[in-house]
PDB file of N, CA and C in Angstrom:
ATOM      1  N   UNK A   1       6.454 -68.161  88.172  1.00  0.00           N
ATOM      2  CA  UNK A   1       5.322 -67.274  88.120  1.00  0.00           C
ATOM      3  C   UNK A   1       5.592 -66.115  87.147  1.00  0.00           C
ATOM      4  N   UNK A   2       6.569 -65.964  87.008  1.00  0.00           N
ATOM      5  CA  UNK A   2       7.118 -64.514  86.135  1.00  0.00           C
ATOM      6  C   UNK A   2       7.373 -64.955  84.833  1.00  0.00           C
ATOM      7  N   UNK A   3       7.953 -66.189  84.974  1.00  0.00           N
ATOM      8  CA  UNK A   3       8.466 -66.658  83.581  1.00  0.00           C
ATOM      9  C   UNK A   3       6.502 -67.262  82.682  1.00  0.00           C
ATOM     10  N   UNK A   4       6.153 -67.454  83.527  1.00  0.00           N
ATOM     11  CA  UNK A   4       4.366 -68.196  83.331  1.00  0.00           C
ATOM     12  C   UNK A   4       4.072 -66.828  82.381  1.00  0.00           C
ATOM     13  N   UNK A   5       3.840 -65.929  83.507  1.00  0.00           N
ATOM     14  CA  UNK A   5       3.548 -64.827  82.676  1.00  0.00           C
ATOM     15  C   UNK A   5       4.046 -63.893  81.454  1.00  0.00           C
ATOM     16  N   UNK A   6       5.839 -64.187  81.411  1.00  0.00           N
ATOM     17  CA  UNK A   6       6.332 -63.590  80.783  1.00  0.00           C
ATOM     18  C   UNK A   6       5.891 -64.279  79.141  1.00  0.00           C
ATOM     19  N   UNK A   7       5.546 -65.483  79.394  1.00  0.00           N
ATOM     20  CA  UNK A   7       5.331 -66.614  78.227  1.00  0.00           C
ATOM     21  C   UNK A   7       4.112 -65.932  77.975  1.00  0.00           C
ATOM     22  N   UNK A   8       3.311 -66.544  78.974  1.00  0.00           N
ATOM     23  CA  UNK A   8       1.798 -65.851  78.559  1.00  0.00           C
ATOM     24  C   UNK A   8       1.912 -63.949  77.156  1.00  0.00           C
ATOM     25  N   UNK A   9       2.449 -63.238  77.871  1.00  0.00           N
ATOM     26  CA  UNK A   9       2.728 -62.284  77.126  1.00  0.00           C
ATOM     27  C   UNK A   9       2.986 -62.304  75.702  1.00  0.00           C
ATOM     28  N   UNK A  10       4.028 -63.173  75.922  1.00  0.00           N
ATOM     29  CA  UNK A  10       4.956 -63.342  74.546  1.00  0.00           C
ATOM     30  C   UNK A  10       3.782 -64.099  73.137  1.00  0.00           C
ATOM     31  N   UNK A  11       3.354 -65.243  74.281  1.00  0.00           N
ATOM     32  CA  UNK A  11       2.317 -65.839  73.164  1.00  0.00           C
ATOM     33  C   UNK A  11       1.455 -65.040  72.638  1.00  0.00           C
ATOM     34  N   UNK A  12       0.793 -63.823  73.473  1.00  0.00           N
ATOM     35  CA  UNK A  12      -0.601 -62.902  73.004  1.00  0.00           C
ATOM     36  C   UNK A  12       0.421 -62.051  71.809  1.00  0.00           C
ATOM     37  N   UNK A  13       1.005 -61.654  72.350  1.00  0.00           N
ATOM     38  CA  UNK A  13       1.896 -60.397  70.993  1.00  0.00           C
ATOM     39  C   UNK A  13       2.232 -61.165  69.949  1.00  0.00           C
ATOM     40  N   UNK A  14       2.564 -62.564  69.688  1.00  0.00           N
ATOM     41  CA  UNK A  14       2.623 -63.287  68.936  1.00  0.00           C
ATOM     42  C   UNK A  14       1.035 -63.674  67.740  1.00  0.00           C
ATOM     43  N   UNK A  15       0.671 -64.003  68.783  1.00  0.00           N
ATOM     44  CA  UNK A  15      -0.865 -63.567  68.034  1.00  0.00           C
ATOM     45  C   UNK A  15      -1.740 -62.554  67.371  1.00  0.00           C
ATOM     46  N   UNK A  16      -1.034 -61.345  68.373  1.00  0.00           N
ATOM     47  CA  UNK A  16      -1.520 -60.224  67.516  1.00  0.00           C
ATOM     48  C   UNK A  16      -0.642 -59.778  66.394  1.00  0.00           C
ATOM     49  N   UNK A  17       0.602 -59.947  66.168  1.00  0.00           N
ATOM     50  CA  UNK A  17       1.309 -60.225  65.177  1.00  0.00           C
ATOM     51  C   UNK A  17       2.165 -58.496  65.087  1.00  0.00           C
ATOM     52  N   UNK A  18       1.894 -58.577  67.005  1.00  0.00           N
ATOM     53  CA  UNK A  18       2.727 -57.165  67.504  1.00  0.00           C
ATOM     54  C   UNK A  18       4.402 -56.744  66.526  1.00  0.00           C
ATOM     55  N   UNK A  19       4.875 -57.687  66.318  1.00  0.00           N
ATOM     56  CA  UNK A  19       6.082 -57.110  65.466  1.00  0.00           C
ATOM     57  C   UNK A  19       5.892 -57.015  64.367  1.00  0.00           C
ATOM     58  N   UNK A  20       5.122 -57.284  63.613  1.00  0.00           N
ATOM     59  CA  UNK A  20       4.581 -56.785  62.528  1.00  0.00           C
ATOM     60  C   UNK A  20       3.846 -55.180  62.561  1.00  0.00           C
ATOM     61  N   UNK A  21       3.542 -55.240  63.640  1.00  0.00           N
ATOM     62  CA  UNK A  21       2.604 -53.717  63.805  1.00  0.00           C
ATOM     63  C   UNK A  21       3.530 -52.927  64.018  1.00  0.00           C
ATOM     64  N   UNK A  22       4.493 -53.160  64.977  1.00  0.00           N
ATOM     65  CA  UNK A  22       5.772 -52.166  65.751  1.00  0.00           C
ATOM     66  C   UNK A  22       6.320 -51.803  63.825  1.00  0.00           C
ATOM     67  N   UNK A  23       7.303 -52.827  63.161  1.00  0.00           N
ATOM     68  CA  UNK A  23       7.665 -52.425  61.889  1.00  0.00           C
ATOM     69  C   UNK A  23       6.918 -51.679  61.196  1.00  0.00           C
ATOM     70  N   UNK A  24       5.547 -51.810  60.749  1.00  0.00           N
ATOM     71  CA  UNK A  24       4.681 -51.097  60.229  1.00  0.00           C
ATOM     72  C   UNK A  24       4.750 -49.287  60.837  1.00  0.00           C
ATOM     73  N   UNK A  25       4.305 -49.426  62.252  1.00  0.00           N
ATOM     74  CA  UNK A  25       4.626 -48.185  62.716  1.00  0.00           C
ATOM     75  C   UNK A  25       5.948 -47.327  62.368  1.00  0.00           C
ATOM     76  N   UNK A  26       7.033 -48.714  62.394  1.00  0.00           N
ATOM     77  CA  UNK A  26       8.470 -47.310  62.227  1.00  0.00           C
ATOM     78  C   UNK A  26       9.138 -47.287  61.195  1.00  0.00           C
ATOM     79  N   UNK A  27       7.979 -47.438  60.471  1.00  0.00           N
ATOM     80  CA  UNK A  27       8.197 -47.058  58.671  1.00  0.00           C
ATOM     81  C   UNK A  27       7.509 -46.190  58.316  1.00  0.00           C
ATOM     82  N   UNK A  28       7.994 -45.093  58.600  1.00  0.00           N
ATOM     83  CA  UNK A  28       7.428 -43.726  57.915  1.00  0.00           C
ATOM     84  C   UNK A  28       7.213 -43.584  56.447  1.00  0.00           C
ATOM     85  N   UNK A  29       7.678 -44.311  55.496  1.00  0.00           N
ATOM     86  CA  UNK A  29       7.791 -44.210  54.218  1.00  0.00           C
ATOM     87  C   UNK A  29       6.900 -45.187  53.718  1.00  0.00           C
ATOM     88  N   UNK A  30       7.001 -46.239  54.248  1.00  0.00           N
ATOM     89  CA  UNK A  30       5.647 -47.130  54.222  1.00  0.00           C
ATOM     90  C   UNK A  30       4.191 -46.628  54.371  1.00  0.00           C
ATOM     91  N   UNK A  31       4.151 -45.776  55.826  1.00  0.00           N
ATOM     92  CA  UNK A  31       2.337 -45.121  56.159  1.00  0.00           C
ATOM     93  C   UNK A  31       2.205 -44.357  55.631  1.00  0.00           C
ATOM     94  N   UNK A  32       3.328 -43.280  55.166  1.00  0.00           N
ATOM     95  CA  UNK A  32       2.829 -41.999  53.885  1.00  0.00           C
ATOM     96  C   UNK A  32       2.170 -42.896  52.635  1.00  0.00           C
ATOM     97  N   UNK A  33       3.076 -44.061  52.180  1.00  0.00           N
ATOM     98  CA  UNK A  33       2.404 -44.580  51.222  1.00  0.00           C
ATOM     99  C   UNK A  33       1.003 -44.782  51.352  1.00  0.00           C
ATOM    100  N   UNK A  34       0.766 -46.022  52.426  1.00  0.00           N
ATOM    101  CA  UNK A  34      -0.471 -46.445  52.561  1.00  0.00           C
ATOM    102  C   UNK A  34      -1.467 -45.452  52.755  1.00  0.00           C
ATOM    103  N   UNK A  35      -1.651 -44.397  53.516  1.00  0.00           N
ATOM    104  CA  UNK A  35      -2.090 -43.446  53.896  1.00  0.00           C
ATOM    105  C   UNK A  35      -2.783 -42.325  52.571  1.00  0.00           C
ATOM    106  N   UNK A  36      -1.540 -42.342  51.796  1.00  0.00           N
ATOM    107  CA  UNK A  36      -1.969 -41.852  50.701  1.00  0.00           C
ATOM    108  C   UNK A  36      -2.850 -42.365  49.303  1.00  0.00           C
ATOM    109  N   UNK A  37      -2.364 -43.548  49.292  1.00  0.00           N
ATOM    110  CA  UNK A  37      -3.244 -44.649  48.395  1.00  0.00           C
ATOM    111  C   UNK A  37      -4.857 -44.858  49.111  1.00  0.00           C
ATOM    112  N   UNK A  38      -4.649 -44.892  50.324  1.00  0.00           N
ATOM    113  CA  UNK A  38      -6.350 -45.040  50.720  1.00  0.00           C
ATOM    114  C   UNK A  38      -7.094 -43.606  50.813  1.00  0.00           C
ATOM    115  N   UNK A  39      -6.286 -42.544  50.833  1.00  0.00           N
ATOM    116  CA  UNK A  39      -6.914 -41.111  50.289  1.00  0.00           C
ATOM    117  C   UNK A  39      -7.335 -41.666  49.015  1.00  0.00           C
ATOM    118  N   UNK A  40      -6.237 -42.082  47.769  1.00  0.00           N
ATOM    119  CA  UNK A  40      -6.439 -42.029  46.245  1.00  0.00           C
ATOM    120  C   UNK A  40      -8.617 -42.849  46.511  1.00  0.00           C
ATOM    121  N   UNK A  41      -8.194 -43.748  46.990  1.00  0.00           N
ATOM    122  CA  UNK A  41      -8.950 -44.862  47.014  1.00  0.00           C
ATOM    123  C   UNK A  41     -10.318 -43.743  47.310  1.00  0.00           C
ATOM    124  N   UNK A  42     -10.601 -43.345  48.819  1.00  0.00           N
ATOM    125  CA  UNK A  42     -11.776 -43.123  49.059  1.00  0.00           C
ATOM    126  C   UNK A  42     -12.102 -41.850  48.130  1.00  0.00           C
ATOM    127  N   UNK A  43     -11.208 -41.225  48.037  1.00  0.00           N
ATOM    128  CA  UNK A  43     -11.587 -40.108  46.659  1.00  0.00           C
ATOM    129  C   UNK A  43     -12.193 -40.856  45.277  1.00  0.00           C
ATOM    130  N   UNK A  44     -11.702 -41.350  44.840  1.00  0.00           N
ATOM    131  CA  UNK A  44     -12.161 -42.281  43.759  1.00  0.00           C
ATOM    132  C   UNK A  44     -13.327 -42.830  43.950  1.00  0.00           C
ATOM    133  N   UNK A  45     -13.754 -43.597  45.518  1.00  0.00           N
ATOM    134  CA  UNK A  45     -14.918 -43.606  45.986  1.00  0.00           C
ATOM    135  C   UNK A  45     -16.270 -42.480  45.712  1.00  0.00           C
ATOM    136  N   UNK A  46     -15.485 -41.918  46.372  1.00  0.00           N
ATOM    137  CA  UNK A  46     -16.487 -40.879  46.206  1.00  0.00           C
ATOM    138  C   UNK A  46     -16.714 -40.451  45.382  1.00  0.00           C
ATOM    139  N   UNK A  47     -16.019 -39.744  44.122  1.00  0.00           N
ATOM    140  CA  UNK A  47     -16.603 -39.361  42.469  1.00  0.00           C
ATOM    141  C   UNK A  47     -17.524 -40.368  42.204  1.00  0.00           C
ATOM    142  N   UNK A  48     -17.278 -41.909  42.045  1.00  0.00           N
ATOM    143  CA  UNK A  48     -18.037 -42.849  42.082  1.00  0.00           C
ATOM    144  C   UNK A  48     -19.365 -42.594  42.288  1.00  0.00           C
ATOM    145  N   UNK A  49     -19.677 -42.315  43.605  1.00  0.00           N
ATOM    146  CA  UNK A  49     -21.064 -42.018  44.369  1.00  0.00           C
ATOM    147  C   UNK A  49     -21.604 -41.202  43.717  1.00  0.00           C
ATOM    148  N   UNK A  50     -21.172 -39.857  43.973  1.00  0.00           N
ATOM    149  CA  UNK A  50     -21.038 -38.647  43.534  1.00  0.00           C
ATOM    150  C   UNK A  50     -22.160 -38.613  42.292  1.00  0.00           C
ATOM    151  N   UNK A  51     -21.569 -38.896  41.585  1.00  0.00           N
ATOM    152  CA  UNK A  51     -21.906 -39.530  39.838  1.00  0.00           C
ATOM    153  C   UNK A  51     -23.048 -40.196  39.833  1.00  0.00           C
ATOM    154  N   UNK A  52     -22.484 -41.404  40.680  1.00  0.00           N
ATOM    155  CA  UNK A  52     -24.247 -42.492  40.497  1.00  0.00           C
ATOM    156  C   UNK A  52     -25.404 -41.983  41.069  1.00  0.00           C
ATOM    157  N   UNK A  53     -25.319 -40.742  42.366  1.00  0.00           N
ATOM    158  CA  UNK A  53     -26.418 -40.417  42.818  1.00  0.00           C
ATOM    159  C   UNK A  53     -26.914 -38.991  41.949  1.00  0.00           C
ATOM    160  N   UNK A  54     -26.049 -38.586  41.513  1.00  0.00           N
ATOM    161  CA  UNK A  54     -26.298 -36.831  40.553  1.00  0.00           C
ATOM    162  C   UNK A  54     -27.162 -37.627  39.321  1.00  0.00           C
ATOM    163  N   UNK A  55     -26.808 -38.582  38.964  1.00  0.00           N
ATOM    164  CA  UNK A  55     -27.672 -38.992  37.881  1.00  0.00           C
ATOM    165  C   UNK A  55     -28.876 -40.086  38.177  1.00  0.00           C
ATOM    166  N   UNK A  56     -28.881 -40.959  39.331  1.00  0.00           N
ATOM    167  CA  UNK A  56     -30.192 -41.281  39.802  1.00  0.00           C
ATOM    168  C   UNK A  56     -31.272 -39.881  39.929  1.00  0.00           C
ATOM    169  N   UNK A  57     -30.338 -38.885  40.223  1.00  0.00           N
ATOM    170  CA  UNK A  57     -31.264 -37.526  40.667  1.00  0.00           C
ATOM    171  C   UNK A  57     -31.858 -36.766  39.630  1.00  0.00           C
ATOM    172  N   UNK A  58     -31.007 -37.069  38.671  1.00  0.00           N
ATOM    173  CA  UNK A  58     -31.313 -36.223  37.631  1.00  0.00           C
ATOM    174  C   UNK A  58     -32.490 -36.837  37.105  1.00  0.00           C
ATOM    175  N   UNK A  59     -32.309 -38.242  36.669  1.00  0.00           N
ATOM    176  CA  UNK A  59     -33.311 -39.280  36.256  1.00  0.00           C
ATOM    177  C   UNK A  59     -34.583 -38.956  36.638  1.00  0.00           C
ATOM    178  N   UNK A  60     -34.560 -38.664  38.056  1.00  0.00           N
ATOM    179  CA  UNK A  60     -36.010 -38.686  39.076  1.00  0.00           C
ATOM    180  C   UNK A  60     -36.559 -37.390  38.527  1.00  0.00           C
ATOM    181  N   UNK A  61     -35.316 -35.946  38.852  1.00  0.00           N
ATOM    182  CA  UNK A  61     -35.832 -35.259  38.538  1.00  0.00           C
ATOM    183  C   UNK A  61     -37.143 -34.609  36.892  1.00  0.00           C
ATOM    184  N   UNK A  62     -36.287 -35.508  36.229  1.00  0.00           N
ATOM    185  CA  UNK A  62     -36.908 -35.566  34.612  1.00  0.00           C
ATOM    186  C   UNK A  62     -38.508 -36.262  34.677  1.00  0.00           C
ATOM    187  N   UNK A  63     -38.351 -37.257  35.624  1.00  0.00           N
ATOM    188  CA  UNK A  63     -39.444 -37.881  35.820  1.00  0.00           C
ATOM    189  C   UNK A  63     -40.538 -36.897  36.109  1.00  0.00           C
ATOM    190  N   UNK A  64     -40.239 -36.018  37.137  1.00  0.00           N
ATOM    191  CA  UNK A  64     -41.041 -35.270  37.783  1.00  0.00           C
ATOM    192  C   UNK A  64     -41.316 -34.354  36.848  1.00  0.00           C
ATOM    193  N   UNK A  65     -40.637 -33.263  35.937  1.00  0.00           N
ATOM    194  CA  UNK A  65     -40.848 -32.258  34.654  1.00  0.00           C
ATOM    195  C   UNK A  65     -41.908 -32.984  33.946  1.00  0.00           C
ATOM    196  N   UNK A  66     -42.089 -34.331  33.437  1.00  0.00           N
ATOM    197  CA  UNK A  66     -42.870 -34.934  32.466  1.00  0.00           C
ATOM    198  C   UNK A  66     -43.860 -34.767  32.973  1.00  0.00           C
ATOM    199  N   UNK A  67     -44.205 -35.080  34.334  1.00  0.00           N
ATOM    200  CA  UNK A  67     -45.684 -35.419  35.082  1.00  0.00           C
ATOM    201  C   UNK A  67     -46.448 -34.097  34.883  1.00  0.00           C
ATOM    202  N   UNK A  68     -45.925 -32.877  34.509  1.00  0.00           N
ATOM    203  CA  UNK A  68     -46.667 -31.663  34.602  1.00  0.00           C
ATOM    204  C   UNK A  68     -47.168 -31.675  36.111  1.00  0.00           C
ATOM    205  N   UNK A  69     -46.421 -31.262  37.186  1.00  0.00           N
ATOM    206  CA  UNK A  69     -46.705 -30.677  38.148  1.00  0.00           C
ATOM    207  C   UNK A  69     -46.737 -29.621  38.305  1.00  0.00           C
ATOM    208  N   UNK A  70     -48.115 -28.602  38.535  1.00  0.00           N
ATOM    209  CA  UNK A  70     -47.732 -27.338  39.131  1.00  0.00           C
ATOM    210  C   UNK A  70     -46.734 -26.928  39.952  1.00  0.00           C
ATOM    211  N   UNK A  71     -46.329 -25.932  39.727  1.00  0.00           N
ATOM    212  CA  UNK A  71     -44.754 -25.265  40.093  1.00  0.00           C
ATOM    213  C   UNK A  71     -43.661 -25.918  40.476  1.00  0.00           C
ATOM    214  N   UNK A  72     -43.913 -27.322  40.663  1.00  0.00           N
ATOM    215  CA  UNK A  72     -42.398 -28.105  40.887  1.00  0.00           C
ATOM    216  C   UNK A  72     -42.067 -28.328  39.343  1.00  0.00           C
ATOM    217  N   UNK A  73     -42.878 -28.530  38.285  1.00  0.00           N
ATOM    218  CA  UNK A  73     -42.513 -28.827  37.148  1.00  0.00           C
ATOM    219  C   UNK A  73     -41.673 -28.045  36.249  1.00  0.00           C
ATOM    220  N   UNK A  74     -42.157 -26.459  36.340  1.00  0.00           N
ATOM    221  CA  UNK A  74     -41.479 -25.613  36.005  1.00  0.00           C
ATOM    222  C   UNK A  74     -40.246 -25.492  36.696  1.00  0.00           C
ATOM    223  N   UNK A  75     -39.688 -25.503  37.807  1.00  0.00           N
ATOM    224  CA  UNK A  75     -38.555 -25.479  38.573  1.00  0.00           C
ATOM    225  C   UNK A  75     -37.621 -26.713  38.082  1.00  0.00           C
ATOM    226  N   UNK A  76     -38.111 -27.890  38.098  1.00  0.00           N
ATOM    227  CA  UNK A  76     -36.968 -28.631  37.864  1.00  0.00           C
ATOM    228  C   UNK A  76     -37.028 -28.756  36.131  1.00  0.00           C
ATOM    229  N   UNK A  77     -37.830 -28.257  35.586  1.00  0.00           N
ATOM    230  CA  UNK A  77     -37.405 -27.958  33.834  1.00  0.00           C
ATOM    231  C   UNK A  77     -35.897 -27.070  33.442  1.00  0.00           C
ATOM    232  N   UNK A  78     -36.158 -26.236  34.541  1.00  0.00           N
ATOM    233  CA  UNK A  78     -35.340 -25.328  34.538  1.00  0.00           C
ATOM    234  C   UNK A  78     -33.965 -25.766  35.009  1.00  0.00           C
ATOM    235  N   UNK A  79     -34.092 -26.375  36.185  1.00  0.00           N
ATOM    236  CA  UNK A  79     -32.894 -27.020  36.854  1.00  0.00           C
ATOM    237  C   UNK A  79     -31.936 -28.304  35.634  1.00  0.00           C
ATOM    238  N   UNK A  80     -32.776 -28.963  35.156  1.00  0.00           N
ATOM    239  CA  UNK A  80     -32.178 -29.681  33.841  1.00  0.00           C
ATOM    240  C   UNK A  80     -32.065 -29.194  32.696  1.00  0.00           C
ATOM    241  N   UNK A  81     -32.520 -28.132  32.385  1.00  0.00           N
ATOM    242  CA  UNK A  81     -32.144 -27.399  31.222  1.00  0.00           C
ATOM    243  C   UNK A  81     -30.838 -27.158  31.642  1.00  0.00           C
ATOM    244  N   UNK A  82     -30.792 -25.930  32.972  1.00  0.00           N
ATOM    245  CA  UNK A  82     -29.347 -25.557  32.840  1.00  0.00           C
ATOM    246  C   UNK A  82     -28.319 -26.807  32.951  1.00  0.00           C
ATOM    247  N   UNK A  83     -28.355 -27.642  33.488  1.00  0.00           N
ATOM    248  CA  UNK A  83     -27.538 -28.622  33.641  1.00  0.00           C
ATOM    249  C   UNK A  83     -27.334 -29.488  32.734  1.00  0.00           C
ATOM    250  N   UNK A  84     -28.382 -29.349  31.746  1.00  0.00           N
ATOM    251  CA  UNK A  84     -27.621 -30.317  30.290  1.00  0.00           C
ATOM    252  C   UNK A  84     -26.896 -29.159  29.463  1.00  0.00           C
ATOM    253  N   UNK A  85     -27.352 -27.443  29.780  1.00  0.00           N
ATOM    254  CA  UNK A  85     -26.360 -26.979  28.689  1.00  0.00           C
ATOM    255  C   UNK A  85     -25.157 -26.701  29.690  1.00  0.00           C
ATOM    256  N   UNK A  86     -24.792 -26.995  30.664  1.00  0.00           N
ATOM    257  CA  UNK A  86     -23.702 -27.119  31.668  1.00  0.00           C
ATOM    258  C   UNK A  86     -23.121 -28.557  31.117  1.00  0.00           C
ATOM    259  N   UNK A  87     -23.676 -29.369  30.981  1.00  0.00           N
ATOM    260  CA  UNK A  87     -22.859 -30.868  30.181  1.00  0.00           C
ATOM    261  C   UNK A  87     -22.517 -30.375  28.991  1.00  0.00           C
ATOM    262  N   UNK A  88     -23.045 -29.499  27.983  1.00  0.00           N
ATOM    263  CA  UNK A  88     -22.821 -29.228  26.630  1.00  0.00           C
ATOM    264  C   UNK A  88     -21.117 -28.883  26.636  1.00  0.00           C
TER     265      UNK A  88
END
């Protein structure tokens, strides 16, 4: 009954590939790595975004200056002016 179970055990940690996780854990020099590379990563992510949505925005916004809208038009003329002589 003990040994049933002790098997049973052994097989699940085997499956979860528990000594692989335990090593992983008591490698400190290993999780700083990893840890730090998936910072690099989601940072990099994010400029990514960052970027693709500032300039979907900008896009829209230009859209909107052309249409001659009362007072939103003047506002975002202004808002892309400064921001292309901010790219300059």
């Amino acid at each position: 009954m003990l040994n049933d179970q002790l098997e049973r055990f052994i097989a699940a940690a085997e499956r979860m590939r528990l000594d692989e996780y335990v090593r992983f854990e008591s490698d400190r020099k290993r999780r700083l790595r990893d840890a730090f590379f998936q910072g690099v990563a989601r940072g990099f992510g994010a400029m990514i975004g960052f970027a693709f949505l500032g300039t979907v925005m900008l896009l829209i916004l230009q859209e909107v200056a052309k249409r001659k809208l009362p007072l939103i038009s003047d506002f975002v003329a202004q808002v892309i002016t400064l921001v292309q002589m901010r790219m300059k």
